[in-house]
Structures are given as C-alpha cells and as structure tokens.
C-alpha atoms as a PDB file:
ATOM      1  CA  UNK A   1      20.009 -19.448   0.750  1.00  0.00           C
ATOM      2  CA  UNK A   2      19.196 -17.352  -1.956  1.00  0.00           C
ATOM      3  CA  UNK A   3      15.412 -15.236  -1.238  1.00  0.00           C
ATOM      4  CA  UNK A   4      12.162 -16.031  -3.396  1.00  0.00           C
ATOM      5  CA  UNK A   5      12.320 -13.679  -6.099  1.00  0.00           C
ATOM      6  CA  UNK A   6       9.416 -11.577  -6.759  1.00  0.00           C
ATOM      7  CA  UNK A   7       6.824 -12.897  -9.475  1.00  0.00           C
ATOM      8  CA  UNK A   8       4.361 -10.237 -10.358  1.00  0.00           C
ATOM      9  CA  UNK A   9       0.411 -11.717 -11.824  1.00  0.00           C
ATOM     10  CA  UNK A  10      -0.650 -10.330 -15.405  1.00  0.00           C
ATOM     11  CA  UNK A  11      -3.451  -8.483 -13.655  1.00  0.00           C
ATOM     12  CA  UNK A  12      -0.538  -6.897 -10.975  1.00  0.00           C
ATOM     13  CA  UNK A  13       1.635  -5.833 -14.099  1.00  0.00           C
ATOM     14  CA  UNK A  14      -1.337  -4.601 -16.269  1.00  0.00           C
ATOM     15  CA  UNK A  15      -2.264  -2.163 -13.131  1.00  0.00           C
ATOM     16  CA  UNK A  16       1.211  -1.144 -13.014  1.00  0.00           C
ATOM     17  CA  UNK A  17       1.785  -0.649 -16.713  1.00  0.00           C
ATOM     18  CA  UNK A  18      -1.420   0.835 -17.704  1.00  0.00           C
ATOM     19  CA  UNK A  19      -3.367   0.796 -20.968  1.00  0.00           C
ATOM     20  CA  UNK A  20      -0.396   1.827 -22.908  1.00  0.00           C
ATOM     21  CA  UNK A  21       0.437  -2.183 -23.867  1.00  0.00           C
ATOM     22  CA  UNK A  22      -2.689  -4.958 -24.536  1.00  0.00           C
ATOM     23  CA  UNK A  23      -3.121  -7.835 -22.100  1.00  0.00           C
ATOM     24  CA  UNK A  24      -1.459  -9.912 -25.125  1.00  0.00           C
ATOM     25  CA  UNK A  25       1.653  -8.190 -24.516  1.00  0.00           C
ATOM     26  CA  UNK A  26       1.631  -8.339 -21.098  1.00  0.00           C
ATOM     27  CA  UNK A  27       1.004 -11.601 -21.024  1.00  0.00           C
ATOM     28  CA  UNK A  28       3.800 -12.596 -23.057  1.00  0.00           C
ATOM     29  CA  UNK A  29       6.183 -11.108 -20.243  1.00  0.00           C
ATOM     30  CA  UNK A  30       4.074 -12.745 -17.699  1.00  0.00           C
ATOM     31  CA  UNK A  31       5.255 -15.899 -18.898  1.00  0.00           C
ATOM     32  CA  UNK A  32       8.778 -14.853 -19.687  1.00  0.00           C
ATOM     33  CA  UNK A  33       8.789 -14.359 -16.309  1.00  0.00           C
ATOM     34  CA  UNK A  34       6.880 -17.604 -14.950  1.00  0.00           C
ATOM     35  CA  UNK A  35       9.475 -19.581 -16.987  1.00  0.00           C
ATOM     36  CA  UNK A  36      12.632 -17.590 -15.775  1.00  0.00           C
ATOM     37  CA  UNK A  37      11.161 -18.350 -12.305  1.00  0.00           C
ATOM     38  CA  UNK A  38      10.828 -14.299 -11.937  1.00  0.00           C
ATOM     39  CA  UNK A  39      13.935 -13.378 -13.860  1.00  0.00           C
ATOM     40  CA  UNK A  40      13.684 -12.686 -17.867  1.00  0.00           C
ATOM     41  CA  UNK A  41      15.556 -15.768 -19.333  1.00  0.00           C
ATOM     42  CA  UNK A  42      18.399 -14.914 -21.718  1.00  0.00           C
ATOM     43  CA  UNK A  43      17.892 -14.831 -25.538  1.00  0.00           C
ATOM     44  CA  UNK A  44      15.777 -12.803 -27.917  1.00  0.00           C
ATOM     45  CA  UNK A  45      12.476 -11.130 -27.106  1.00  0.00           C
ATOM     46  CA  UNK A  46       9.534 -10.106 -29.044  1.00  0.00           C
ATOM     47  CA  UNK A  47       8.293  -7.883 -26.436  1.00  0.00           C
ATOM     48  CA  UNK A  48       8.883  -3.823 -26.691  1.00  0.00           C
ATOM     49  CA  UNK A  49      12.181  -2.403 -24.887  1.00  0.00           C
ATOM     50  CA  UNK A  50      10.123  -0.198 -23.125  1.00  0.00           C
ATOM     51  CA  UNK A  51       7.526  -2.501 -21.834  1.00  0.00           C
ATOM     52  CA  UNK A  52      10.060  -4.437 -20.432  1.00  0.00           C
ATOM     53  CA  UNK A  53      11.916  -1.690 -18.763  1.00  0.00           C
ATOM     54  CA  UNK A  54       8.654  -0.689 -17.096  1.00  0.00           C
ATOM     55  CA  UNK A  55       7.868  -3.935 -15.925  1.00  0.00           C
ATOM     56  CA  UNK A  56      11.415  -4.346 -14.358  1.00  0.00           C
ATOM     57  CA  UNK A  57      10.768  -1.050 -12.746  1.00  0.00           C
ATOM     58  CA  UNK A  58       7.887  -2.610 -11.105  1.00  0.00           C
ATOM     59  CA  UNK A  59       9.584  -6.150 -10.170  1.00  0.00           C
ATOM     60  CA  UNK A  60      12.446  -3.914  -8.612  1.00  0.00           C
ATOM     61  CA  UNK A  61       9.403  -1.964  -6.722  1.00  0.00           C
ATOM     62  CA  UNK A  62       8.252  -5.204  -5.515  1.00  0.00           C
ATOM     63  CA  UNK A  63      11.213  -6.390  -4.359  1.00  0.00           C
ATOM     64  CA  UNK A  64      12.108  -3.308  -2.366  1.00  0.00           C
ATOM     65  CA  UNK A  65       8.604  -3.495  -0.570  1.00  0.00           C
ATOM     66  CA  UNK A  66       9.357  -7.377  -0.033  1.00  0.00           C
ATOM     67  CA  UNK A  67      12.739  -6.843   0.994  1.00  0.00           C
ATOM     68  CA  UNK A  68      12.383  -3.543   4.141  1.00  0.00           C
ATOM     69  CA  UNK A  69       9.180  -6.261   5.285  1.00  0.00           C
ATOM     70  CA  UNK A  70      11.369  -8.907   5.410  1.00  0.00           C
ATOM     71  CA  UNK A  71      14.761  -7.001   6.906  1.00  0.00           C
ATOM     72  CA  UNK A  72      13.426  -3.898   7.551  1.00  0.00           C
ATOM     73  CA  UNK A  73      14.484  -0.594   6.017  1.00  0.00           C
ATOM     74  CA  UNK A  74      17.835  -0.065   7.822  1.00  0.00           C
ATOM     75  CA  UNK A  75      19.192  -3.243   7.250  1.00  0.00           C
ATOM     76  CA  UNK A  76      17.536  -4.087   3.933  1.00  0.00           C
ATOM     77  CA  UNK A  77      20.745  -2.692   0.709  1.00  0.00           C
ATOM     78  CA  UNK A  78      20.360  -2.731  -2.604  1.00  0.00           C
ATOM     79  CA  UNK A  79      21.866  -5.930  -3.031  1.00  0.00           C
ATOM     80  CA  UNK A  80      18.615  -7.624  -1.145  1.00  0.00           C
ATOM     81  CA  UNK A  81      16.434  -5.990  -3.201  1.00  0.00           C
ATOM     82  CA  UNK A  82      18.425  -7.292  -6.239  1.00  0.00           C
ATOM     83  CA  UNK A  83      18.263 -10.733  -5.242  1.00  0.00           C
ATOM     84  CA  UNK A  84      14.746 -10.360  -4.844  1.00  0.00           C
ATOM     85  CA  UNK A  85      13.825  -8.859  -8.263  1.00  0.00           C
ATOM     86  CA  UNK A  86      16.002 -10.774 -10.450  1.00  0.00           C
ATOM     87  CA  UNK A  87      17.428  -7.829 -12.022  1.00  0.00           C
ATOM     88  CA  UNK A  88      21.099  -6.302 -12.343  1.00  0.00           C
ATOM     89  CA  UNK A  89      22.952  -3.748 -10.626  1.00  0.00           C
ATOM     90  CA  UNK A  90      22.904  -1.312 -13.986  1.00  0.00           C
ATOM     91  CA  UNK A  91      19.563  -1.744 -14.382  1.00  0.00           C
ATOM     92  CA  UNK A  92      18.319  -1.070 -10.897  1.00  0.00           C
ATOM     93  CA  UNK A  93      20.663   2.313 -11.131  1.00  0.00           C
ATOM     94  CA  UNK A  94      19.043   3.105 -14.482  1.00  0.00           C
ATOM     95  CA  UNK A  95      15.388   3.574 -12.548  1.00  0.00           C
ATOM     96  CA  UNK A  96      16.613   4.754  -9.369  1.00  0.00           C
ATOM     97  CA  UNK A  97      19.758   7.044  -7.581  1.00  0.00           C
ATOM     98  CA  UNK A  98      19.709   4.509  -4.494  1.00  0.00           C
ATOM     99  CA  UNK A  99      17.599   2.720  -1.524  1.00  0.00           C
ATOM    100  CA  UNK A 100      16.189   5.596  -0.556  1.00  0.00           C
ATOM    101  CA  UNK A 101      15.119   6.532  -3.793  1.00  0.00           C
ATOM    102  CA  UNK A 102      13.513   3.252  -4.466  1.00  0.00           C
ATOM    103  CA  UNK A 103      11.913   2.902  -1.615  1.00  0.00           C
ATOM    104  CA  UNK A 104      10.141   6.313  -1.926  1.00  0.00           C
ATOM    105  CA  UNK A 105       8.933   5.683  -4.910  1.00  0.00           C
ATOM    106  CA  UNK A 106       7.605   1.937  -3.702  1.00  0.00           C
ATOM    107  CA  UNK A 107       6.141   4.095  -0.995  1.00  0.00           C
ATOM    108  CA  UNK A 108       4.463   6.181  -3.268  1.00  0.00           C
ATOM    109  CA  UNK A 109       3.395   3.728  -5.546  1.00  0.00           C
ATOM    110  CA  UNK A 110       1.741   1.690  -2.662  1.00  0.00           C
ATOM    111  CA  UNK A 111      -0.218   4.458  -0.966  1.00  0.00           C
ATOM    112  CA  UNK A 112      -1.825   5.466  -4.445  1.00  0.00           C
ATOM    113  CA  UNK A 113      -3.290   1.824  -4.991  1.00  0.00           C
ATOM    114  CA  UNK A 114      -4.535   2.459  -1.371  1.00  0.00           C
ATOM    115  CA  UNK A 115      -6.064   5.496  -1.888  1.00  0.00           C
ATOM    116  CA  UNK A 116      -7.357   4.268  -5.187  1.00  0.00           C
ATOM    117  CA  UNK A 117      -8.902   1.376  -3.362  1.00  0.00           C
ATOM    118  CA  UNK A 118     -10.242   3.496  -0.224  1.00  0.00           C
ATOM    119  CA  UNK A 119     -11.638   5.615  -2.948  1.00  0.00           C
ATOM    120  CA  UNK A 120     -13.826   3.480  -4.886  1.00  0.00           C
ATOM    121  CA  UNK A 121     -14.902   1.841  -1.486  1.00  0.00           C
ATOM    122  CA  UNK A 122     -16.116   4.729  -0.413  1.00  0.00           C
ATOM    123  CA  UNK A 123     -18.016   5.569  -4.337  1.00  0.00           C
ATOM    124  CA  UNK A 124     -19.549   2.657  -4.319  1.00  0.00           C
ATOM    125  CA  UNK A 125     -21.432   3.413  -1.001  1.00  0.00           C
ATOM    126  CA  UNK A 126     -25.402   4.370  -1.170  1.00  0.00           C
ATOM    127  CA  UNK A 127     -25.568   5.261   3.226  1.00  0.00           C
ATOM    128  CA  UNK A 128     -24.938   7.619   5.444  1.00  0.00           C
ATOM    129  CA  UNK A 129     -21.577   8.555   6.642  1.00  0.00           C
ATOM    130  CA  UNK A 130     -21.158   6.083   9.087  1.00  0.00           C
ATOM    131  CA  UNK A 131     -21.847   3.398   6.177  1.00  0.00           C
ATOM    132  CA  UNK A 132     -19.032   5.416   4.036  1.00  0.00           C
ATOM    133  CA  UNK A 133     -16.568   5.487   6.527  1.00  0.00           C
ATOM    134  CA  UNK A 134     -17.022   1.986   7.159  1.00  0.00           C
ATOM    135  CA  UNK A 135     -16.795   0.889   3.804  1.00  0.00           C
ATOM    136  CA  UNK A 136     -13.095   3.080   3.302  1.00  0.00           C
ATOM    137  CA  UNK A 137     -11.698   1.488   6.897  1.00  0.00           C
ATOM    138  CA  UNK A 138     -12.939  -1.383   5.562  1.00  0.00           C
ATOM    139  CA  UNK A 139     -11.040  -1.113   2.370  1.00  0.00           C
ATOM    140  CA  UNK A 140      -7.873   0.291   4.287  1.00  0.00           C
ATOM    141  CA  UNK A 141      -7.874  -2.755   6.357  1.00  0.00           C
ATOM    142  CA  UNK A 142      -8.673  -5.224   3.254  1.00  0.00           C
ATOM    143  CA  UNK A 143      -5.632  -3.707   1.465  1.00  0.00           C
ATOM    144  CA  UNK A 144      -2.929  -3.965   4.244  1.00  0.00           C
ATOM    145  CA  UNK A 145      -4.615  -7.650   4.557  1.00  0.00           C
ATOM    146  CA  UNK A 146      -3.965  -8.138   1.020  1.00  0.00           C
ATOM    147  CA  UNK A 147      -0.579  -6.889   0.146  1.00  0.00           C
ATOM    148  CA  UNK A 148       1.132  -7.211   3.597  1.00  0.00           C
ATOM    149  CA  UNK A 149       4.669  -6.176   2.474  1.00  0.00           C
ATOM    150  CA  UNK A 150       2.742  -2.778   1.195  1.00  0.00           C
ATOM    151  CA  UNK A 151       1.188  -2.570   4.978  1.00  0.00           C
ATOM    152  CA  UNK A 152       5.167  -3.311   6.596  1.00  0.00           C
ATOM    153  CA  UNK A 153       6.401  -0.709   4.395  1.00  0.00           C
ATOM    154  CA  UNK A 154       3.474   1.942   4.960  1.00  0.00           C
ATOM    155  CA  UNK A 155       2.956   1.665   8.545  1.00  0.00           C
ATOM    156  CA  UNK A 156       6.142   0.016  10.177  1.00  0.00           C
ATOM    157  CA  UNK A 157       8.948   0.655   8.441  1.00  0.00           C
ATOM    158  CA  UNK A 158       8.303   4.339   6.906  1.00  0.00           C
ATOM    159  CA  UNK A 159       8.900   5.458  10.850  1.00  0.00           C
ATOM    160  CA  UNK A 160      12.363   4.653  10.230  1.00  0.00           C
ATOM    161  CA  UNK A 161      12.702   5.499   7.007  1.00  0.00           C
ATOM    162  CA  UNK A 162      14.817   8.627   5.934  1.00  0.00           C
ATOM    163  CA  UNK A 163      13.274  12.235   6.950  1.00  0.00           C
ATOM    164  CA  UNK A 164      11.849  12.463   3.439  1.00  0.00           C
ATOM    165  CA  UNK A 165       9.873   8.673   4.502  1.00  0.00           C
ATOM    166  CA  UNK A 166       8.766   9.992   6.823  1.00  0.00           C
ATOM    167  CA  UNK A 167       7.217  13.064   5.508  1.00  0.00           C
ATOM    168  CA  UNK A 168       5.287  10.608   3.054  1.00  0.00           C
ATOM    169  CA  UNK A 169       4.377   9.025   5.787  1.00  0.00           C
ATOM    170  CA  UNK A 170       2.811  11.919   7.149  1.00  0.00           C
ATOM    171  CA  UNK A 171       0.960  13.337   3.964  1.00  0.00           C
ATOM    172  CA  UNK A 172      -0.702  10.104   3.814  1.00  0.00           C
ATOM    173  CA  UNK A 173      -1.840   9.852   6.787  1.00  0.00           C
ATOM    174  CA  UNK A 174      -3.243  13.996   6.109  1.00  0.00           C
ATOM    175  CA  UNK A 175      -4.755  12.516   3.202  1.00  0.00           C
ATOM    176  CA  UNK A 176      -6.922   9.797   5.085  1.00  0.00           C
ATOM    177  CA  UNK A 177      -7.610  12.147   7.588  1.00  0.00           C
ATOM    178  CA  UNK A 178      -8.970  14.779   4.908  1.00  0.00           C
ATOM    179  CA  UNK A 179     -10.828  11.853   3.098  1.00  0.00           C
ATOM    180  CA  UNK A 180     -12.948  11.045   7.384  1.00  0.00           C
ATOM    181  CA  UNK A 181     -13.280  14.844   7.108  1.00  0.00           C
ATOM    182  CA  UNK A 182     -15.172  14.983   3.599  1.00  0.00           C
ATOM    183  CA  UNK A 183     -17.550  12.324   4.739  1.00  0.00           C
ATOM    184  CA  UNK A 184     -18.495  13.809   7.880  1.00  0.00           C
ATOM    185  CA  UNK A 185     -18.639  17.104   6.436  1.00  0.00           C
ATOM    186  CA  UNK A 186     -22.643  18.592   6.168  1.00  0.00           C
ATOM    187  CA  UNK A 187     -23.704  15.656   8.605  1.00  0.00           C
ATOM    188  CA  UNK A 188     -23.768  18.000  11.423  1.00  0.00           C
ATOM    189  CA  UNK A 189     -25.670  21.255  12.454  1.00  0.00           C
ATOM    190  CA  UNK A 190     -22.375  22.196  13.851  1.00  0.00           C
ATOM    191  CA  UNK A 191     -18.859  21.624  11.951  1.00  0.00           C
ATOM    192  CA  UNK A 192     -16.902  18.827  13.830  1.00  0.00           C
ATOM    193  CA  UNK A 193     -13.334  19.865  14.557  1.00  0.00           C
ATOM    194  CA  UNK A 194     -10.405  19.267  12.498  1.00  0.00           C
ATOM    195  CA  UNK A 195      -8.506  18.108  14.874  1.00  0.00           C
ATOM    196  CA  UNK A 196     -11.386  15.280  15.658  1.00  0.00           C
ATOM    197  CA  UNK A 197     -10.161  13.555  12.146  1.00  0.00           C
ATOM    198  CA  UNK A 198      -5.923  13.834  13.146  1.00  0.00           C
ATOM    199  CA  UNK A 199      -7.409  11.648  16.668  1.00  0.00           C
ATOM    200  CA  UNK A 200      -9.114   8.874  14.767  1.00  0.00           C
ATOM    201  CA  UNK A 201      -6.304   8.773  12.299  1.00  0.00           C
ATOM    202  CA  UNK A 202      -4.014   8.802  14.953  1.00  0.00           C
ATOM    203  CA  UNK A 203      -5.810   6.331  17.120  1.00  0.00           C
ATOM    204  CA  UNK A 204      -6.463   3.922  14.089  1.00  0.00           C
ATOM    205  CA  UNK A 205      -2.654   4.135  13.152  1.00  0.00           C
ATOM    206  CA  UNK A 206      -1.457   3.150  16.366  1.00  0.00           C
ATOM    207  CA  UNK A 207      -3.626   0.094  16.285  1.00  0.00           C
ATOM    208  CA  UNK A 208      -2.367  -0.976  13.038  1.00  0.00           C
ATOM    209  CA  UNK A 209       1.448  -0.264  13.764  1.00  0.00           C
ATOM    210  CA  UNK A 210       1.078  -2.396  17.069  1.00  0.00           C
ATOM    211  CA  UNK A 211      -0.587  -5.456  15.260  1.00  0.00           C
ATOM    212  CA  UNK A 212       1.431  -5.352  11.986  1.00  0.00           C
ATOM    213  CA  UNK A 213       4.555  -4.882  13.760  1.00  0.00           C
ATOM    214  CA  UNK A 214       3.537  -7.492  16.419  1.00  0.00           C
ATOM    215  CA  UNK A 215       1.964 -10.745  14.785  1.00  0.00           C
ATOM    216  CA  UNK A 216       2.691  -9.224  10.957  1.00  0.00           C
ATOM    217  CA  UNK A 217      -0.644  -8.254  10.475  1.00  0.00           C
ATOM    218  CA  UNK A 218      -2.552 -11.789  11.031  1.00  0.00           C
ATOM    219  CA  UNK A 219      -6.153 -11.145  10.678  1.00  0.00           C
ATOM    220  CA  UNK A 220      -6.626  -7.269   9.932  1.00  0.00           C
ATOM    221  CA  UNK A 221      -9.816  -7.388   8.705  1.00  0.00           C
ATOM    222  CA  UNK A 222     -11.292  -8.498  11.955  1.00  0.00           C
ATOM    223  CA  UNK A 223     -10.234  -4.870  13.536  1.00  0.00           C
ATOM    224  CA  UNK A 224     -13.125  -2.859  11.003  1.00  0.00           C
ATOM    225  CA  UNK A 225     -15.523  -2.594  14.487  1.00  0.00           C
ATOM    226  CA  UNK A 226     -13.166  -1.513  16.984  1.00  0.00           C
ATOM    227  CA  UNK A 227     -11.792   0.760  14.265  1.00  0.00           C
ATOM    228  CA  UNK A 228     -15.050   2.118  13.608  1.00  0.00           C
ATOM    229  CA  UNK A 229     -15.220   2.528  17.384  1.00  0.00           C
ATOM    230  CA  UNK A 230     -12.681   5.108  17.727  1.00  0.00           C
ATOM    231  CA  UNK A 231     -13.618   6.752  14.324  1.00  0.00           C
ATOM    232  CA  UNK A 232     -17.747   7.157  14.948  1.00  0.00           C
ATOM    233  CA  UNK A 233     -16.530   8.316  18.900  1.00  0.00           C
ATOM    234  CA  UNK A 234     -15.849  11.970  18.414  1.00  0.00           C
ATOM    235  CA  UNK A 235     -18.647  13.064  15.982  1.00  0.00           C
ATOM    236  CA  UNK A 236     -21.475  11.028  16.752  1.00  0.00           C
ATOM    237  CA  UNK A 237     -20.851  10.028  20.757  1.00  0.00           C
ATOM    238  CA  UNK A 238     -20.015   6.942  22.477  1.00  0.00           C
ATOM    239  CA  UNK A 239     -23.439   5.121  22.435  1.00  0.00           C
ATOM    240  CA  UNK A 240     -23.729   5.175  18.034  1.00  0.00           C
ATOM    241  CA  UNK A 241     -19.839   4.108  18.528  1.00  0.00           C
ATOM    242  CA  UNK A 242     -20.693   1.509  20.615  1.00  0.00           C
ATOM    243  CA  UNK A 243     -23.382   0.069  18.406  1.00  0.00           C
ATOM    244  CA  UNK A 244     -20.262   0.026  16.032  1.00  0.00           C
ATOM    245  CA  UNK A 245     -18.085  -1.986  17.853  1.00  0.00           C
ATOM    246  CA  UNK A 246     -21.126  -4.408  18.621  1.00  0.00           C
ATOM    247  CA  UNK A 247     -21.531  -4.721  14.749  1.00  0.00           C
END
C-alpha cells in the first residue's frame, strides 16, 4: 500500500519559501499540488523553476519528518521518504547528499519554527517571569501538539540519529535552556545557577520523550502545569511551584 504523500497548505509553503514569491504564485503551486494529489502533474508550468525547486525541497523535508515518525530513523531510506514526497530520485539527490543529510536539515528546519514560535510567545508576554516562562512551555508544548511528526523527529528519534543528530539535538536543547536562563535572569538578589536551567530542561525533556514515544504525543498541551512544576522548582521553591501545578 503505497503511504499518503505529503500535501503542504499555501500558508505552510509561504513560511517555507519566504517573501521572495507573492501568495499568487504560491498559490498556483498549491493547487498544482492539490490536483496532483501532492505530486506536480506532468505538462507545462507557468510557475518559476526556482520556486518550484524550493517548494520540492520543502515537500521532500516533509516527507523525511513524516517518514523517521512513522518508521523511525533507522529503518526509514530514502526510498520512504520518496514515496512520501512525490518526488524523484534525481531530484531528491539534487537538494541533499543522503538520509542523513536530509534529515539534518528537516531537523534544523523544525527547531527554527520552534524557536521562532517559543520566541514570539515569550514577546508577546506583559508578566513576570513565571508568566514568560509559561507562555514559551506553553508554546513548546502547542508546537509538538501541532506538528507531531516535527515533535517524533525532535525528541524521539534525534537520540538515534547519527552523532551529528545528535549534537543538534543537544544545541537545541542549550538553546531552550539559555532562553529559561534569560527570563530568570535579574529576578533574583542572587544569580540562580546555570546548572538549575540544564535540570528543568532535562526534567521537561524526559517527560516529553516518555509521552511522545509512548501514546505519540496524545494531549501535550495538558502537561504546561506539571511542566511549569519542575521549571518554577529550583528558582522560586516548591510552594510558588506548587501553586503552578495547581493552575
């Protein structure tokens, strides 16, 4: 039985593609798409060359995400993620050297819309710290809720990943502990340890790993007080953490 292929939204493609072509443009290969039933149909295109290489770029990041959820990163070739994309052998070799390649770069290219999105959480906040941490754990969880093949491929399967996997998986998990860090930072008389940011990250990580690799990640967003349990713990003591976890 041949897999669902991957069929990216106009909004998903204009993220990925940037301001570089008009939502006209990308529409048009939207619906190339939606009428190839997420494979480009055969016959001649108005769209630019370039826009569609960079959209089959993304629909081959997509797939690779889509496929290491589904099979896992070991077992998951090339050939699965071609199935899934809808695009050739040539042109997946003309974006990337091989699987591990690809899946680095769907790696990377995951963790920055989570950042992005942990970022402007955390922007739009007017509270304390507690209120800003809360509203980036909030978006972490809200992301790996919404794009669970990104959360799989992040969390789960990044652990057995290639050594160069998992030294993204690492920095990313340095760069969420440097972004607890910079909201707790000039909140106390005395600076909290560093190390107190690598526990909650560490803590929070195992939670996620156990129920994403468990039940697949059913009902994330539900986790944000217990979360906020272990992350309020070390710099503010266990009765404000427990006032969390009532919350």
């Amino acid at each position: 039985m041949r897999p669902e292929r991957i069929v990216l939204s106009q909004e998903a493609l204009q993220a990925a593609v940037g301001d570089r072509w008009s939502a006209a443009e990308v529409g048009e290969v939207a619906s190339l798409l939606e009428d190839g039933e997420g494979k480009f149909p055969a016959g001649a295109r108005t769209v630019a060359s370039e826009l569609i290489k960079a959209v089959q770029r993304e629909r081959v990041l997509a797939a690779m995400l889509r496929a290491v959820a589904e099979l896992g990163y070991r077992e998951a070739s090339v050939q699965d993620v071609l199935d899934r994309a809808g695009v050739s052998r040539p042109t997946f070799y003309e974006h990337f050297e091989n699987k591990e390649d690809c899946f680095l770069a769907a790696f990377d290219a995951a963790a920055a819309r989570l950042g992005d999105r942990i970022d402007a959480a955390i922007a739009a906040g007017t509270g304390d710290w507690r209120d800003r941490l809360a509203l980036g754990m909030g978006a972490l969880l809200g992301f790996l809720a919404a794009e669970p093949d990104a959360a799989t491929a992040l969390v789960v399967e990044a652990r057995a990943a290639s050594p160069a996997g998992l030294r993204r998986r690492d920095q990313l998990l340095e760069r969420i502990g440097d972004c607890i860090e910079e909201q707790v930072r000039g909140e106390f008389s005395e600076p909290p340890s560093s190390i107190a940011a690598a526990g909650v990250v560490g803590g929070v990580e195992a939670v996620l790993y156990s129920r994403i690799n468990g039940d697949g990640g059913k009902d994330l967003e539900s986790l944000l007080p217990s979360l906020m349990y272990f992350a309020v713990m070390p710099y503010a003591g266990k009765e404000a953490a427990a006032r969390e976890l009532a919350a």
